[in-house]
C-alpha atoms as a PDB file:
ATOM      1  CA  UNK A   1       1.441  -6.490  -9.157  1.00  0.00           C
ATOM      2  CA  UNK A   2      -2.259  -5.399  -8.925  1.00  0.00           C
ATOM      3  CA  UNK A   3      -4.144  -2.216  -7.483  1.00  0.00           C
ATOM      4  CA  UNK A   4      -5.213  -5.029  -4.648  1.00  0.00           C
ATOM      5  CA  UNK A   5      -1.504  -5.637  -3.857  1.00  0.00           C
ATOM      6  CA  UNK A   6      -0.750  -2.345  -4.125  1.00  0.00           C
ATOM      7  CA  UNK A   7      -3.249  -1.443  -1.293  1.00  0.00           C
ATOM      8  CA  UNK A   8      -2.489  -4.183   1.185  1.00  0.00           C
ATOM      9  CA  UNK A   9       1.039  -2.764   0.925  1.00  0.00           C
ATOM     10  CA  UNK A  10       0.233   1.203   0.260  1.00  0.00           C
ATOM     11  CA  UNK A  11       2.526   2.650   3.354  1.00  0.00           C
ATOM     12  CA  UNK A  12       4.988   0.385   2.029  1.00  0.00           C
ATOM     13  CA  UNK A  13       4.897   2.086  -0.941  1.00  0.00           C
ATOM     14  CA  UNK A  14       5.118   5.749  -0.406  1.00  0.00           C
ATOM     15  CA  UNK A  15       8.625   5.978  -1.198  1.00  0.00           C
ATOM     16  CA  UNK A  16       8.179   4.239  -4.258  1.00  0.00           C
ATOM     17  CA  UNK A  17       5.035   6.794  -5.388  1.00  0.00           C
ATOM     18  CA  UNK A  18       7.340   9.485  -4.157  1.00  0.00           C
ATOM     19  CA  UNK A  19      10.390   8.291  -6.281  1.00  0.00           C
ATOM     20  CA  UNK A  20       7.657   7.887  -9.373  1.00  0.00           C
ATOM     21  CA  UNK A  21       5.888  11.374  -8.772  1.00  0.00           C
ATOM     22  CA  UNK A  22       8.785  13.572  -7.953  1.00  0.00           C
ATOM     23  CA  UNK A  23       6.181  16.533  -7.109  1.00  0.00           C
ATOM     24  CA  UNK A  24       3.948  15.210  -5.206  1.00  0.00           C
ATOM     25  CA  UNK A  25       4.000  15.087  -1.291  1.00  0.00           C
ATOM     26  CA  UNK A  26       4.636  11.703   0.024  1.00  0.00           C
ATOM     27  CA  UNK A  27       1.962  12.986   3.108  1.00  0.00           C
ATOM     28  CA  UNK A  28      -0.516  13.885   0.825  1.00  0.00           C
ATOM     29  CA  UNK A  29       0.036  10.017  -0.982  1.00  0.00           C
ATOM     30  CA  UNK A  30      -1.039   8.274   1.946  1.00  0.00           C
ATOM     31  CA  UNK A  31      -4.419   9.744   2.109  1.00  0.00           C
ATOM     32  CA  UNK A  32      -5.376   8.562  -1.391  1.00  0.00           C
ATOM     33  CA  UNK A  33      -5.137   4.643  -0.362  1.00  0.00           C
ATOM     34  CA  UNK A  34      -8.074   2.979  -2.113  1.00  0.00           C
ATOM     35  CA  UNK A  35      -9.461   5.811  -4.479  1.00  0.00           C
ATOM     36  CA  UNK A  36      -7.410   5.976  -7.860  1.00  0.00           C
ATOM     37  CA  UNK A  37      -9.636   8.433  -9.032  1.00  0.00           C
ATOM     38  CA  UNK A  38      -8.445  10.768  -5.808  1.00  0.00           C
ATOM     39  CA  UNK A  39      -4.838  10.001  -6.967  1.00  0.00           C
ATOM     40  CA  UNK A  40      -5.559  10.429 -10.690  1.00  0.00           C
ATOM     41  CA  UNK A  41      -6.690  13.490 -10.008  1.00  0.00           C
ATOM     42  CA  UNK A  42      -3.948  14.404  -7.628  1.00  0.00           C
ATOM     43  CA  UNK A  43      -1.102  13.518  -9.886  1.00  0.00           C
ATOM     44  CA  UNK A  44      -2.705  15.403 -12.261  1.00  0.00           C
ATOM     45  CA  UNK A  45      -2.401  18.611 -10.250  1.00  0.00           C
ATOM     46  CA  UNK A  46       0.783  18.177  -9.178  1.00  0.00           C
ATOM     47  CA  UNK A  47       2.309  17.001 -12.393  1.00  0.00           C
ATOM     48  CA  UNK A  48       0.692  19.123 -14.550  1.00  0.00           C
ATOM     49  CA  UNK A  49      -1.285  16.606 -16.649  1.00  0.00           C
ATOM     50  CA  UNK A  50      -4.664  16.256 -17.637  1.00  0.00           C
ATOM     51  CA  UNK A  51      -6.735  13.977 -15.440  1.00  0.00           C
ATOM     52  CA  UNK A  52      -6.740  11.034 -18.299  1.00  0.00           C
ATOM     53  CA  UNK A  53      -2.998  11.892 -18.193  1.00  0.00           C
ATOM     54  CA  UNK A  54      -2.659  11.531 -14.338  1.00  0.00           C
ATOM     55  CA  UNK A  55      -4.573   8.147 -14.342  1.00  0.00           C
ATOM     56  CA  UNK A  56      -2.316   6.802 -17.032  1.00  0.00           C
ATOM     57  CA  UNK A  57       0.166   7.735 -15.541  1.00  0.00           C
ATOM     58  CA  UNK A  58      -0.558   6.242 -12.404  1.00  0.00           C
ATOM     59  CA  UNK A  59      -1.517   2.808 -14.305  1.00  0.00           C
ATOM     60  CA  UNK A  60       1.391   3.138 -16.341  1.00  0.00           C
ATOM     61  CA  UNK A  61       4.102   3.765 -13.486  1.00  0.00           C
ATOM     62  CA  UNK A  62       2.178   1.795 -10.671  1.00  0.00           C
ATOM     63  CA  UNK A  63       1.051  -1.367 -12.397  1.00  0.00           C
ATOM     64  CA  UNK A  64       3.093  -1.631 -15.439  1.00  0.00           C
ATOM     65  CA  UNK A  65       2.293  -5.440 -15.538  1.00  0.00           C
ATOM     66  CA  UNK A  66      -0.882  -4.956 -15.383  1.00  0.00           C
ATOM     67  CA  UNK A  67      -1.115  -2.086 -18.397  1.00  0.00           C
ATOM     68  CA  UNK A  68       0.544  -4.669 -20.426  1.00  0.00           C
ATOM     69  CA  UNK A  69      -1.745  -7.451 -20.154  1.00  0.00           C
ATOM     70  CA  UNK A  70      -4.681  -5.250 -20.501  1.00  0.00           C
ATOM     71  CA  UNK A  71      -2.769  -4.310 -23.775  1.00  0.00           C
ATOM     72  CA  UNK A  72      -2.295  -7.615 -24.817  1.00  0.00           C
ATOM     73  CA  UNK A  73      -6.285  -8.546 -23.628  1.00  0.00           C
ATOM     74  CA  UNK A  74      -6.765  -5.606 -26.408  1.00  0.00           C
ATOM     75  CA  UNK A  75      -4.851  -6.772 -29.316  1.00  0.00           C
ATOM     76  CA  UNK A  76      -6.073 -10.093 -29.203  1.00  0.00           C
ATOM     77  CA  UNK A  77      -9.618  -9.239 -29.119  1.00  0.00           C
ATOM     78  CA  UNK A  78      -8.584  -6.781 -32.097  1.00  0.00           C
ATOM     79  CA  UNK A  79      -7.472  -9.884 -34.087  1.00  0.00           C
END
C-alpha cells in the first residue's frame, strides 16, 4: 500500500488508524487526510512520542511495505 492509496481510501481506514493508535480519537483522524506531517505530529501528542517518533510510527504501522522497500532502496545503495 502507498500514502496515495491510503488517501483515496482514508474514511475507510479510520478503524484501522484507530486499532493502530489506541489513543488517539478516530474524529480527530479524519481531519488529518492528506498532511502526514499534521498526523505525525498528532500521534506524537497522543502517544507520547517525539515527532520523528510519531512519523515513524505512522510509516512504520501505516505503510509497512513501503518502509521496507525504502529499507531495501537503502542497503543496496549502501553496497
Amino acid at each position: 500500500m502507498t500514502w496515495g492509496d491510503l488517501l483515496r481510501d482514508w474514511h475507510d481506514q479510520l478503524e484501522t488508524l484507530s486499532d493502530l493508535f489506541p489513543h488517539a480519537d478516530p474524529s480527530a483522524l479524519a481531519r488529518f487526510r492528506g498532511n502526514r506531517g499534521l498526523l505525525a505530529q498528532y500521534i506524537a501528542d497522543t502517544h507520547d512520542l517525539t515527532l520523528e517518533e510519531g512519523a515513524e510510527a505512522v510509516e512504520m504501522r501505516l505503510l509497512p511495505s513501503a518502509r521496507g522497500l525504502a529499507l531495501q532502496a537503502q542497503l543496496v545503495a549502501a553496497e
